[in-house]
Protein backbone atom coordinates (compact mmCIF):
# COMPACT_ATOMS: atom_id res chain seq x y z
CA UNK A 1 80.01 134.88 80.56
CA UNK A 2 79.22 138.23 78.87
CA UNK A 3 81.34 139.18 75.86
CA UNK A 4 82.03 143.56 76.73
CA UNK A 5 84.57 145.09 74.34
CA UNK A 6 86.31 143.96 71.34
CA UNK A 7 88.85 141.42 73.21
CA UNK A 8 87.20 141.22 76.91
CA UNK A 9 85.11 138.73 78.64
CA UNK A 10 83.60 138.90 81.44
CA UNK A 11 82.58 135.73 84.21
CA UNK A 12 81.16 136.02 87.53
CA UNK A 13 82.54 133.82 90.18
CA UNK A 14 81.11 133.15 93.71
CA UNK A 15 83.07 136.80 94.59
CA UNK A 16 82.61 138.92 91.99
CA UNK A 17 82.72 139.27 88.35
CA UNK A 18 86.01 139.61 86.56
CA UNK A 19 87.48 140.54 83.37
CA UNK A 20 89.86 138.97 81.01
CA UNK A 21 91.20 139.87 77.84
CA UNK A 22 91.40 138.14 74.56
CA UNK A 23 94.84 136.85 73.77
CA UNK A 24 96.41 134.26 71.31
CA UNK A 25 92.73 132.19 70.86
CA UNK A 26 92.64 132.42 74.43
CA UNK A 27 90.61 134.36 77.04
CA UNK A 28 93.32 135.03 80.08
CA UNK A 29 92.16 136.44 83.81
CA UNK A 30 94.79 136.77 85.98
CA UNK A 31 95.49 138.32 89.53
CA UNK A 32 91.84 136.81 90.91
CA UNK A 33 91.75 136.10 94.86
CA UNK A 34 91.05 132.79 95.84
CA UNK A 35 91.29 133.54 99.39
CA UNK A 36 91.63 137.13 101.56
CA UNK A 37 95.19 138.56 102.49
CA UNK A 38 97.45 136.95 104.98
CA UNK A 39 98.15 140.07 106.69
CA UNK A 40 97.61 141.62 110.31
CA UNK A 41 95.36 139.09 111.90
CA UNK A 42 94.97 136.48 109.35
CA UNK A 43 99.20 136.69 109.84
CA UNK A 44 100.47 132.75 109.79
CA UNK A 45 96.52 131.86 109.81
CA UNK A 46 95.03 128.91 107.47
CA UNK A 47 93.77 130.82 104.62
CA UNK A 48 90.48 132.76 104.75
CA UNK A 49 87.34 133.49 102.03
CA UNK A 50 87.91 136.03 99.66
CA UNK A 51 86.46 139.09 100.43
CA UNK A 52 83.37 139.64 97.72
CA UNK A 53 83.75 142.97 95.58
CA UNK A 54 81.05 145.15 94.02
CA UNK A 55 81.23 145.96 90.04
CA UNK A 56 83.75 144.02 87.96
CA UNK A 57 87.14 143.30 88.82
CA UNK A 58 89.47 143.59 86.26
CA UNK A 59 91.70 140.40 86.02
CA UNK A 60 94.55 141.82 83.84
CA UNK A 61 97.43 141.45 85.66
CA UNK A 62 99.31 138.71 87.75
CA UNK A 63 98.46 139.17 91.80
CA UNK A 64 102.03 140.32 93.53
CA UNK A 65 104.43 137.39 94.80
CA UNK A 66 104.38 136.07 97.95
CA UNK A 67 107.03 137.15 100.28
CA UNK A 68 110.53 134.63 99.25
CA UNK A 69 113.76 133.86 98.64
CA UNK A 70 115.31 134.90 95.18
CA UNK A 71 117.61 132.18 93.65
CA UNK A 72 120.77 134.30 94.86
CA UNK A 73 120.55 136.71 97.92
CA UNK A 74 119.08 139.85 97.78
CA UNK A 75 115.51 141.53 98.79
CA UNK A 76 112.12 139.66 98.13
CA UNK A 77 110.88 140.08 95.57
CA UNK A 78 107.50 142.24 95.95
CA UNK A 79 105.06 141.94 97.99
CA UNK A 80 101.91 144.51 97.26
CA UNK A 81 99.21 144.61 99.62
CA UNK A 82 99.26 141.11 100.77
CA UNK A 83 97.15 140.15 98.02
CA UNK A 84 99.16 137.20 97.57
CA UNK A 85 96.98 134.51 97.19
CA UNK A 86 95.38 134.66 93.67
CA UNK A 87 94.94 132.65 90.47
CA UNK A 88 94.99 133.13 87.01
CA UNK A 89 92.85 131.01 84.27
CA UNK A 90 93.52 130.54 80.45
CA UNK A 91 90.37 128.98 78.79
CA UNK A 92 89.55 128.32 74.91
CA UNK A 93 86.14 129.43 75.81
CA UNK A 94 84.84 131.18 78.60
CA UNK A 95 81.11 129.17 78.47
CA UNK A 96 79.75 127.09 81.20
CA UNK A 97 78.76 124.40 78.99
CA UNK A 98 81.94 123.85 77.84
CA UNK A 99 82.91 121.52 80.94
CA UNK A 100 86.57 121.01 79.40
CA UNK A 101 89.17 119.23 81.50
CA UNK A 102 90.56 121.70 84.03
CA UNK A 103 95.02 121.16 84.61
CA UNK A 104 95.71 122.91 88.00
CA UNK A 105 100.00 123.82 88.16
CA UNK A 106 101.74 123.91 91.19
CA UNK A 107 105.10 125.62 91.77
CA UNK A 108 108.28 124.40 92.72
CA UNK A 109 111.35 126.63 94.29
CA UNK A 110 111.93 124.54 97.10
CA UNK A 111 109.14 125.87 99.80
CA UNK A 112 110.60 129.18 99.37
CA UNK A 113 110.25 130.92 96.16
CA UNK A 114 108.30 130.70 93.46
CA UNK A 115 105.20 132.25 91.99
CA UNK A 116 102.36 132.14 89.00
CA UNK A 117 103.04 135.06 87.59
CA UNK A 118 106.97 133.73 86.41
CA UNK A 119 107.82 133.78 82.41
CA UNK A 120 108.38 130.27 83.07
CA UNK A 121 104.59 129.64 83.70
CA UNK A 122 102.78 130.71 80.66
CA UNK A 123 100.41 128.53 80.38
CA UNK A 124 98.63 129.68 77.01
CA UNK A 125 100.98 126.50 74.67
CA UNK A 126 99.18 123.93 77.13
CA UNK A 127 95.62 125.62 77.03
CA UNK A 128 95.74 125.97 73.42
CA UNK A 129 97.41 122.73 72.39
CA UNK A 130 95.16 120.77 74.42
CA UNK A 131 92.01 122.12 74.17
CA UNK A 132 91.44 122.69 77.68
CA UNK A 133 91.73 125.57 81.16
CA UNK A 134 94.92 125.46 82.38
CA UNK A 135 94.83 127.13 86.33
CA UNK A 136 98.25 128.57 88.07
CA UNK A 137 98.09 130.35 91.69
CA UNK A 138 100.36 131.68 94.49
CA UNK A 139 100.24 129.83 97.58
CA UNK A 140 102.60 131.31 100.53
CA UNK A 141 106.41 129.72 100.27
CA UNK A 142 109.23 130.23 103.16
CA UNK A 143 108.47 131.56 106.58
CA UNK A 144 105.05 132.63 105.67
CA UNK A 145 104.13 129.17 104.50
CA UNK A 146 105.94 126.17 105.98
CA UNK A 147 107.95 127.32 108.94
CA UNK A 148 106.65 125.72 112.18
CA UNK A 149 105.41 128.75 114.34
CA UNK A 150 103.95 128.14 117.60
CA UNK A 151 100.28 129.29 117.97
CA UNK A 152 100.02 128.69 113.75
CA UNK A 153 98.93 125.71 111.82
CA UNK A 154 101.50 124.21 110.18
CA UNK A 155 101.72 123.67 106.51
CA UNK A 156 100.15 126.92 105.57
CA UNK A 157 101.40 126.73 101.95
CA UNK A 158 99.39 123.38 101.61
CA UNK A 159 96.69 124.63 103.08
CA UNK A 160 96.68 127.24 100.48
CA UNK A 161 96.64 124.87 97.94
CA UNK A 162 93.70 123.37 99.26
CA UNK A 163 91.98 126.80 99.12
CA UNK A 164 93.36 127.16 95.49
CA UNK A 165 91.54 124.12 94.36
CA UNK A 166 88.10 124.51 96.40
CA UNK A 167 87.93 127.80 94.47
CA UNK A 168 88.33 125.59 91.33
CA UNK A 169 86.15 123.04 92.19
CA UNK A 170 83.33 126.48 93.21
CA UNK A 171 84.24 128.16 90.14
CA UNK A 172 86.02 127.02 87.27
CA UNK A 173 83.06 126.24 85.33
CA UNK A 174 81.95 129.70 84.71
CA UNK A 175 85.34 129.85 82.61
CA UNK A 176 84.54 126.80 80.75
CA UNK A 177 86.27 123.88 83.03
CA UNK A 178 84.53 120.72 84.24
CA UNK A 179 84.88 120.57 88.01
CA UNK A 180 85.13 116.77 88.26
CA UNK A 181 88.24 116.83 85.44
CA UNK A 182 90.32 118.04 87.46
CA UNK A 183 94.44 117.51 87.30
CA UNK A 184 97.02 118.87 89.59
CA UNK A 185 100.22 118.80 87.84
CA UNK A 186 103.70 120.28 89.52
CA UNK A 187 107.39 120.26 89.21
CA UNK A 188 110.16 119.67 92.35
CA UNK A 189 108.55 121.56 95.36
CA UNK A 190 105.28 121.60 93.09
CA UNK A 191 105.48 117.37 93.25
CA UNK A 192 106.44 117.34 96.85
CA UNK A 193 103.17 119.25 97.71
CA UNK A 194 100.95 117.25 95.41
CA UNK A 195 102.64 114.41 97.15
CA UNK A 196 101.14 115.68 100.39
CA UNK A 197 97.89 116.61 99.12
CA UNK A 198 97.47 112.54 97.81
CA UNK A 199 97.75 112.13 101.78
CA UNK A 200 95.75 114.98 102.88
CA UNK A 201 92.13 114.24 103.91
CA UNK A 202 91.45 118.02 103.53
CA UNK A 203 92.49 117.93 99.96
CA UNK A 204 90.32 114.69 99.23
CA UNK A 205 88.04 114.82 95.80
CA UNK A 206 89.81 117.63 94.69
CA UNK A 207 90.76 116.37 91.66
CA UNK A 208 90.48 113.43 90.09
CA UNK A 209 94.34 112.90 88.42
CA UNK A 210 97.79 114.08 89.60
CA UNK A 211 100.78 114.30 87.57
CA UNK A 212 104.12 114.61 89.96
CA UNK A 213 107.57 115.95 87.95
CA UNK A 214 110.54 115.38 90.31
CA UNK A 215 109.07 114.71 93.55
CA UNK A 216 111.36 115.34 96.37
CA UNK A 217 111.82 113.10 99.30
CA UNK A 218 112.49 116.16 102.18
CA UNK A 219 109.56 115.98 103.99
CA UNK A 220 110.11 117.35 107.80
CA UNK A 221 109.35 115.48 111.10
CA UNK A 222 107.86 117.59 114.03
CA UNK A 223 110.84 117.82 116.13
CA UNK A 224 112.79 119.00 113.40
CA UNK A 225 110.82 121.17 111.86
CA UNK A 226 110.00 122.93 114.75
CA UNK A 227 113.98 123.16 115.89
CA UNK A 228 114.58 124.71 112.55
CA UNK A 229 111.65 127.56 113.17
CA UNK A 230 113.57 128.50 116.79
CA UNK A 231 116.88 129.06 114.66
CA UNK A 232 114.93 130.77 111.58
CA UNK A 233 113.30 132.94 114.50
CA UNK A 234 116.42 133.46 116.49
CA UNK A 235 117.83 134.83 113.38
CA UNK A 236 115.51 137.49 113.67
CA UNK A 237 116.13 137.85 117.60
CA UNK A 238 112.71 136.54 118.15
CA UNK A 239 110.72 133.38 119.33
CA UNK A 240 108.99 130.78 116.77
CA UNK A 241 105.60 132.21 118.19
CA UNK A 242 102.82 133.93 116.43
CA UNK A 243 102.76 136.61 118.81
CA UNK A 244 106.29 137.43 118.02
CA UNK A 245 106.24 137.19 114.20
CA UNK A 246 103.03 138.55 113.43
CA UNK A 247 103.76 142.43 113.23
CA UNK A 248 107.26 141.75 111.45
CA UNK A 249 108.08 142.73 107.90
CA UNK A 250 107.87 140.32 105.93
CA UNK A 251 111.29 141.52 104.49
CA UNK A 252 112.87 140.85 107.97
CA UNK A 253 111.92 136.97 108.31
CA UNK A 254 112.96 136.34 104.47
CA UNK A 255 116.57 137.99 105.47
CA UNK A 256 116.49 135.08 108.26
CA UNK A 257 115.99 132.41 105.97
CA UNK A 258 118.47 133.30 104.16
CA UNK A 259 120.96 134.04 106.80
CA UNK A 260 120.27 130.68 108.23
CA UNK A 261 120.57 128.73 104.83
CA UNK A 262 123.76 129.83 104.79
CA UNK A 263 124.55 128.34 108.10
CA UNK A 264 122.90 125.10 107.62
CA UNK A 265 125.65 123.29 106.32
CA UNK A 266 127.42 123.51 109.98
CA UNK A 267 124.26 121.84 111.84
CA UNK A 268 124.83 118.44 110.36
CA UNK A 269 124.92 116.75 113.72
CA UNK A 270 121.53 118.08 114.79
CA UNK A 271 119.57 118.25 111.19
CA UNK A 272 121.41 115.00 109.63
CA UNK A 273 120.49 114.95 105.78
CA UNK A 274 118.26 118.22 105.60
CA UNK A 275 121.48 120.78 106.43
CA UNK A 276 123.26 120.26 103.43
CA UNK A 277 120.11 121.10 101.44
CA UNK A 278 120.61 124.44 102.72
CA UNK A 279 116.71 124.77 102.56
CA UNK A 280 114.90 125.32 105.62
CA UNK A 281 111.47 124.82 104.75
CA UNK A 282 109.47 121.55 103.83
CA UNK A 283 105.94 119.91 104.54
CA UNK A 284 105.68 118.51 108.18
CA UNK A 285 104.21 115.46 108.88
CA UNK A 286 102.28 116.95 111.67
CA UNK A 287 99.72 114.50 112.55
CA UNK A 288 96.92 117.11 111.05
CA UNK A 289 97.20 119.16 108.23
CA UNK A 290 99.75 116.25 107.16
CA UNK A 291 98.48 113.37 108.70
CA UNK A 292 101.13 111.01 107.59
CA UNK A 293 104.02 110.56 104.97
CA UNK A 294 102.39 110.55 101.85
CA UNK A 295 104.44 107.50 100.82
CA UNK A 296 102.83 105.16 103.75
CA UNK A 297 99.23 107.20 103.38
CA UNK A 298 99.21 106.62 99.47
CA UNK A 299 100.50 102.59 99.88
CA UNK A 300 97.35 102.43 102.16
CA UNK A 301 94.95 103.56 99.88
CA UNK A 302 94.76 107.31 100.32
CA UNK A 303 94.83 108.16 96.27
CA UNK A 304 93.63 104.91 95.29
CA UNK A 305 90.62 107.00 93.30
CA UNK A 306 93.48 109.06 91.32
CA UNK A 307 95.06 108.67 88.45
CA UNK A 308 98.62 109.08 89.08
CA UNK A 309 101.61 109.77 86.20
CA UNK A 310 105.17 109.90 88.21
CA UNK A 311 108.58 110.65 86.42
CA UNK A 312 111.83 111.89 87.06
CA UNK A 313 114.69 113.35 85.16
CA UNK A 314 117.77 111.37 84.55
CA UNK A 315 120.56 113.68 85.90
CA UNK A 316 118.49 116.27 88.40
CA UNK A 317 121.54 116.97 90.93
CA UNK A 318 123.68 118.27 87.80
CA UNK A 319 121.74 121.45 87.99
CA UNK A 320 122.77 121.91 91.22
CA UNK A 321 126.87 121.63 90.41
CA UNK A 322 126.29 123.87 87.80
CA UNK A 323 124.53 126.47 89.93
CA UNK A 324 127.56 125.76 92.61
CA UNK A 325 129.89 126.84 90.13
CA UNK A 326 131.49 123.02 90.40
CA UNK A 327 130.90 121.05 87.14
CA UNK A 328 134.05 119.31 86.60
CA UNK A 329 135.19 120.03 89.99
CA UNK A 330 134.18 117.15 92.18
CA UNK A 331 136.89 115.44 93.71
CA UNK A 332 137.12 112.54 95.69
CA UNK A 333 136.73 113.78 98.98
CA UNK A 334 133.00 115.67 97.73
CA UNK A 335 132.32 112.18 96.56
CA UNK A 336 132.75 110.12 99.61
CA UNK A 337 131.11 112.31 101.54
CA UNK A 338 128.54 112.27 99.56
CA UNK A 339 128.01 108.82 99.42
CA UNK A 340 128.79 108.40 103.22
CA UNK A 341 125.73 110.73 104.19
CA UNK A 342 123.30 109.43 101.36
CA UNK A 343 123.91 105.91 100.13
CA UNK A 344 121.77 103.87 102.08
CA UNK A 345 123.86 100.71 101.72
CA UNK A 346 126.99 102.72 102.69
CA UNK A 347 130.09 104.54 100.41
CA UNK A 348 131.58 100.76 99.38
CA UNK A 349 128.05 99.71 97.72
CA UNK A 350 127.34 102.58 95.12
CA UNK A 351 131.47 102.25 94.01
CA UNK A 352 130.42 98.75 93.65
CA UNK A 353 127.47 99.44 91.61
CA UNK A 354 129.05 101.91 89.17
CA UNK A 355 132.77 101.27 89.13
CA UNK A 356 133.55 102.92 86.56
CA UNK A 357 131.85 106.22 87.23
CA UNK A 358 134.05 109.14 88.17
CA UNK A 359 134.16 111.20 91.58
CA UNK A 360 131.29 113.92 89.73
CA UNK A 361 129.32 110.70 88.54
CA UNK A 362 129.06 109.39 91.87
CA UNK A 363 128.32 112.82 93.72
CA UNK A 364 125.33 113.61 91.60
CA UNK A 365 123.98 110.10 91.15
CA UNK A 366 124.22 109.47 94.71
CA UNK A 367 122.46 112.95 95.83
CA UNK A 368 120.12 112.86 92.14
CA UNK A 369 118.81 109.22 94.07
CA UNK A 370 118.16 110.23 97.30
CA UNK A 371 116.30 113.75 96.39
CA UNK A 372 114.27 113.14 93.69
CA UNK A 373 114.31 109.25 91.75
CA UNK A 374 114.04 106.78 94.72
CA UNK A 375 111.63 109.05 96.15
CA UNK A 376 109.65 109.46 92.82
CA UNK A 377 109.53 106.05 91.80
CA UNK A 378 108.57 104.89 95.38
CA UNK A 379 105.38 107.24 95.35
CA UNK A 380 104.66 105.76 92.04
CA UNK A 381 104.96 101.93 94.05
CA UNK A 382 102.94 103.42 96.68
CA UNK A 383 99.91 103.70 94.63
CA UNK A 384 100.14 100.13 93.28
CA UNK A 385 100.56 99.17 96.57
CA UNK A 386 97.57 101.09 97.49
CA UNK A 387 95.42 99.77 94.49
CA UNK A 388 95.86 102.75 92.38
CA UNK A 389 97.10 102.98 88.63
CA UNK A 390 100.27 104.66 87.81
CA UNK A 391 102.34 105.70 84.60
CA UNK A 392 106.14 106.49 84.90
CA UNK A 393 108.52 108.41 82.73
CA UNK A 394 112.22 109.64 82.71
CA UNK A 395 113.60 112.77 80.66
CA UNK A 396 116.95 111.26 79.58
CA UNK A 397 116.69 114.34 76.89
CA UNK A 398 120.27 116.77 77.52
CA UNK A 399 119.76 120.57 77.88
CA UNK A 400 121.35 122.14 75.11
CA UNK A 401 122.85 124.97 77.47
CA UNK A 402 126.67 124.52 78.55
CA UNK A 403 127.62 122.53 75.31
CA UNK A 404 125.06 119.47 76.54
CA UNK A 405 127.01 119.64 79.88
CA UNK A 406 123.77 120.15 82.29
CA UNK A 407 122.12 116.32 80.89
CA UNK A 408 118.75 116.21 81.37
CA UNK A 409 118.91 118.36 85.13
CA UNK A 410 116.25 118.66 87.77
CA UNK A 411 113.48 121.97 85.94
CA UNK A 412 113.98 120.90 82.39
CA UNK A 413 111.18 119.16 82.07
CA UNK A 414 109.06 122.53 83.00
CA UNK A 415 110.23 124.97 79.90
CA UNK A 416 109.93 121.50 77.76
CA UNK A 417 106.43 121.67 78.95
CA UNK A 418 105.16 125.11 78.55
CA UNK A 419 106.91 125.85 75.87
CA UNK A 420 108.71 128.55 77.62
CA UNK A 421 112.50 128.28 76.64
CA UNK A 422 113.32 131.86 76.76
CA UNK A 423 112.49 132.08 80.28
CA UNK A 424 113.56 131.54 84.06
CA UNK A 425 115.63 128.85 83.94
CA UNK A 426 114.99 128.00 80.51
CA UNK A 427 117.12 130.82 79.90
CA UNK A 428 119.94 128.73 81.41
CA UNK A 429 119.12 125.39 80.23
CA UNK A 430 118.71 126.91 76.13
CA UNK A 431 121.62 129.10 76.51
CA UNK A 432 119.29 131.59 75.49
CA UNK A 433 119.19 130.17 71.73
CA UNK A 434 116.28 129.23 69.61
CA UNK A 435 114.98 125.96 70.38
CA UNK A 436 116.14 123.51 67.55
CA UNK A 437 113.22 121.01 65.48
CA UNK A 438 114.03 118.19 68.31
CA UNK A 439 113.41 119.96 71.00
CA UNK A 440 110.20 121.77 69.39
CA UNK A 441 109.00 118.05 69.20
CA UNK A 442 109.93 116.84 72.72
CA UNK A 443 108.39 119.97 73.99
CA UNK A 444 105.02 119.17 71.89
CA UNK A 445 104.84 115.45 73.25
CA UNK A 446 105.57 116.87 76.66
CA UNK A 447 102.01 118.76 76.31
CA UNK A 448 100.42 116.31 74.55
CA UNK A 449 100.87 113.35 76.61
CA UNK A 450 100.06 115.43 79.99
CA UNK A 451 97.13 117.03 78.32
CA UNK A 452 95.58 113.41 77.20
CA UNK A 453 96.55 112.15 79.83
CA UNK A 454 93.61 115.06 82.01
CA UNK A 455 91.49 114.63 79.63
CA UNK A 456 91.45 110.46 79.50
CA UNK A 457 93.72 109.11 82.52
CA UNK A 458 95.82 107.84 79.60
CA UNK A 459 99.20 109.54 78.46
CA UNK A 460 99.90 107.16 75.59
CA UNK A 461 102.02 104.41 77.34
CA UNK A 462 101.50 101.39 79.38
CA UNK A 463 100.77 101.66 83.16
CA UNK A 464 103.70 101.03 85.48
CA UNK A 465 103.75 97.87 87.47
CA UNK A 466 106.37 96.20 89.79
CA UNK A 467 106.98 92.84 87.31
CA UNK A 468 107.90 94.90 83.74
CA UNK A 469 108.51 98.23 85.02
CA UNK A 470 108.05 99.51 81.86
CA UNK A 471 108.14 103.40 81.84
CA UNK A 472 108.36 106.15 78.78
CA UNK A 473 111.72 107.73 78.31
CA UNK A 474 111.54 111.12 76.81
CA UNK A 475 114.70 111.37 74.55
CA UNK A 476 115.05 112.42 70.90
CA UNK A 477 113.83 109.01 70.17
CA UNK A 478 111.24 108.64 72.54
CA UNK A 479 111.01 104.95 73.88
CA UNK A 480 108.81 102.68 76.43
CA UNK A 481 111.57 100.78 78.29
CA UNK A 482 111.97 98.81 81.12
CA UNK A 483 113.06 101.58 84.03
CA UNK A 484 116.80 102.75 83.28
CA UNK A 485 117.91 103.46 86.73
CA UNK A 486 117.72 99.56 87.85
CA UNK A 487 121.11 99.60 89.12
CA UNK A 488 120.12 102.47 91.49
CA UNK A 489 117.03 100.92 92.62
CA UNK A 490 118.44 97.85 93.58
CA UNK A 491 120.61 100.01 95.49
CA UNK A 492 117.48 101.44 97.53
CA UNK A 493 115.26 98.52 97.46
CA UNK A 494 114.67 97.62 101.35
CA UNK A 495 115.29 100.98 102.57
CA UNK A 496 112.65 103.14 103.73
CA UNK A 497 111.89 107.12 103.26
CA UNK A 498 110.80 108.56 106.61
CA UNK A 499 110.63 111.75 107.45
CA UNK A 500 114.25 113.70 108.35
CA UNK A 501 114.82 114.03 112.17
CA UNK A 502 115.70 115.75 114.69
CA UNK A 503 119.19 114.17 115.72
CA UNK A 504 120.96 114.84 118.96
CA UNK A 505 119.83 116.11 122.79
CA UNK A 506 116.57 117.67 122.95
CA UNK A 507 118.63 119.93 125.15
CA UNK A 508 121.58 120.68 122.90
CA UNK A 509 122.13 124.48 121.92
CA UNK A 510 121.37 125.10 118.51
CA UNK A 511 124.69 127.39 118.33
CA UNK A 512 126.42 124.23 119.37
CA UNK A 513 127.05 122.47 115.90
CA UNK A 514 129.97 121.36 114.37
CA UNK A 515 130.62 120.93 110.87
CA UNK A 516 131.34 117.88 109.51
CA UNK A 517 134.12 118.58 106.82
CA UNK A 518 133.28 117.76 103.56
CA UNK A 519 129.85 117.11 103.25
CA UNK A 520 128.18 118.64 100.05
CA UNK A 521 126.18 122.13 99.96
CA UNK A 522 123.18 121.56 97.53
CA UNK A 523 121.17 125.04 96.55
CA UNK A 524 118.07 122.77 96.48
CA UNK A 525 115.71 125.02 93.76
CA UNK A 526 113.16 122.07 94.30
């Protein structure tokens, strides 16, 4: 570390040396690669070394977003040089003796959007408040990351993750971090992927604890995965091939994702459960990068060596009826079919189990179960299974926005968290008002429990076993409780997550669909 002007600091990393800047307590770099540009002919390729620079690079601004969706349709949003894959560090202290616990974030935006540099992800509240480096970085999302392209590994966007964290593990303690403290902590999409990386041999001593917010349970099977790429290609006019994609804008194949998400919802019969998700991008349990569901690798032992915290919030789909414009709007007919294409016990055993819940009740609770709690709480059974040690929570906590009308929905745990309530969706889920006394305080145990929780393995409740089931519920009145959603995960008890197939003929047209009437359209943000 060398100290330069009033307010800079410099480091040297294993490419270069970079500057930062002063800010808040904190010293801040930004924009720093952590592996070269995917462009030309490192197009759909696993991710490559930085390229070392002479002189000092100065790390003042976020590195540009990887090509993605934007949460309604329109243009990507920008896409530089192809100098997507970078990270940005806030440290109290800049020394290498420092060795402070290190808290990597991981995105969400459901495989296809997302990026560090968002309001949203601000990390400076969590640095400062717990006295330790906080790490955020771009890893490729959509098309460039996940879809299954022939002559391209898949999983590109977890492989960038990987990359992400080796340059932590190389580097972090020039800015003060402690290489073997390390905790990956993510929200929806951010969850699923540290879900994968628990199974991923690649990603193996990595870091030492995990903390998953909202994991979902769409994780793709080959088949499927790689019929989706053909019609996310034939959007385009083009084959799911390297050769073909490789010299197109970038532009052009996020205009085919979104073309095709809009289509989704008519391919029922050949995607099953992952149309009406209208999201066409997910891990792939590929037998390599992705050896395995994480579920079944974690229950065998995979993360046994990681501390684990697991949690869920208690209404997630609501955020998705609000987005749809349909809060107060679900009528029978949404409700039975969602129940008839989620409810694993069939429509007749959730209206058993909550009988007096109304059409919009059972329509979120049914699709809130499938996507994120069942699969949440079964990761966090997985690594008891696979002699590991867990802690579970549940933000039961309503969003002030809408008059209290959005409960505690999927992403408000992640403004709670940074502190970052004027922001992204906070903006939405505060109703753009000044965060009230209560949730100042939930937002300050948010951060404190996560950041005790890197620096001992111990968030400040008991560990989560099968017999008590005791988990922390994050409320006004925060409480550790036996886990609220029983009911529910009776309901799912027996039933197993796999990975969504491919349904009908391997020779069936993909043009040939039908829509089956009724069934739900999520806008999955995950």
């Amino acid at each position: 570390m060398t100290d330069t002007e009033v307010g800079e600091v410099e480091v040297r990393t294993a490419g270069g040396a970079v500057r930062g800047r002063r800010e808040d307590g904190l010293t801040v770099f930004r924009g720093i690669p952590f592996a070269a540009p995917p462009v030309g002919e490192a197009r759909f390729a696993a991710p490559r070394p930085a390229r070392a620079w002479d002189g000092v690079r100065e790390a003042y601004a976020f590195g540009p977003p990887p090509p993605q969706d934007l949460l309604v349709p329109g243009p990507m949003t920008g896409s530089g040089d192809g100098d997507w894959l970078t990270a940005n560090v806030w440290t109290p202290d800049a020394d290498p003796a420092a060795r402070r616990p290190v808290m990597v974030w991981i995105y969400g935006g459901a495989y296809k959007l997302g990026h560090a540099g968002s309001p949203g992800y601000d990390a400076r509240r969590i640095a400062d408040d717990g006295d330790l480096v906080v790490v955020t970085f771009n890893y490729r999302v959509g098309m460039e990351g996940f879809a299954r392209i022939e002559g391209a590994p898949a999983n590109r966007g977890l492989l960038d993750q990987v990359a992400a964290l080796e340059w932590v593990r190389e580097n972090i303690a020039a800015f003060g971090g402690d290489p073997d403290q390390v905790t990956v902590f993510g929200e929806s999409a951010g969850a699923g992927s540290i879900a994968a990386l628990l199974a991923m041999d690649r990603a193996r001593g990595l870091f030492r604890r995990a903390i998953a917010q909202s994991v979902p349970g769409t994780f793709f099977s080959d088949p499927l995965a790689r019929d989706i790429a053909a019609a996310l290609a034939a959007e385009a006019g083009l084959r799911p091939t390297v050769a073909d994609l490789a010299a197109v804008a970038p532009d052009r194949l996020v205009a085919a994702g979104q073309t095709l998400a809009a289509k989704m919802l008519g391919r029922t019969d050949r995607w099953g459960q992952a149309a009406p998700t209208v999201t066409p991008y997910a891990p792939v349990v590929d037998g390599d990068v992705l050896p395995e569901l994480p579920w079944r690798a974690v229950a065998d032992g995979a993360a046994r060596d990681v501390d684990l915290i697991v949690g869920h919030n208690r209404d997630e789909f609501r955020l998705f009826t609000a987005l749809a414009g349909q809060l107060g709007r679900i009528g029978e007919d949404r409700a039975t079919a969602a129940l008839r294409m989620y409810a694993p016990g069939g429509e007749a055993a959730y209206r058993a189990a909550f009988p007096d819940a109304s059409a919009g009740e059972l329509y979120e609770r049914v699709q809130t179960d499938w996507l994120f709690a069942v699969p949440t709480m079964r990761l966090g059974e997985a690594q008891l299974t696979g002699g590991g040690r867990v802690h579970a929570y549940e933000l039961t906590w309503p969003a002030p926005g809408n008059g209290g009308g959005l409960g505690a929905c999927h992403a408000l745990d992640v403004p709670l968290l940074f502190g970052t309530f004027g922001a992204d969706l906070g903006i939405l889920l505060f109703a753009g008002t000044e965060p009230d006394a209560t949730a100042q305080a939930l937002s300050a145990r948010f951060r404190a429990s996560w950041t005790a929780f890197a620096r001992t393995g111990d968030p400040g409740w008991p560990a989560y076993d099968t017999e008590r089931r005791l988990v922390q519920v994050l409320d006004t009145e925060p409480a550790v409780v036996p886990y609220p959603e029983e009911t529910s995960r009776r309901l799912w008890e027996g039933h197993e997550i796999t990975a969504l197939p491919l349904l009908g003929r391997a020779d069936q047209g993909i043009g040939s669909m039908s829509l089956r009437t009724g069934v739900p359209q999520t806008r999955s943000t995950s």
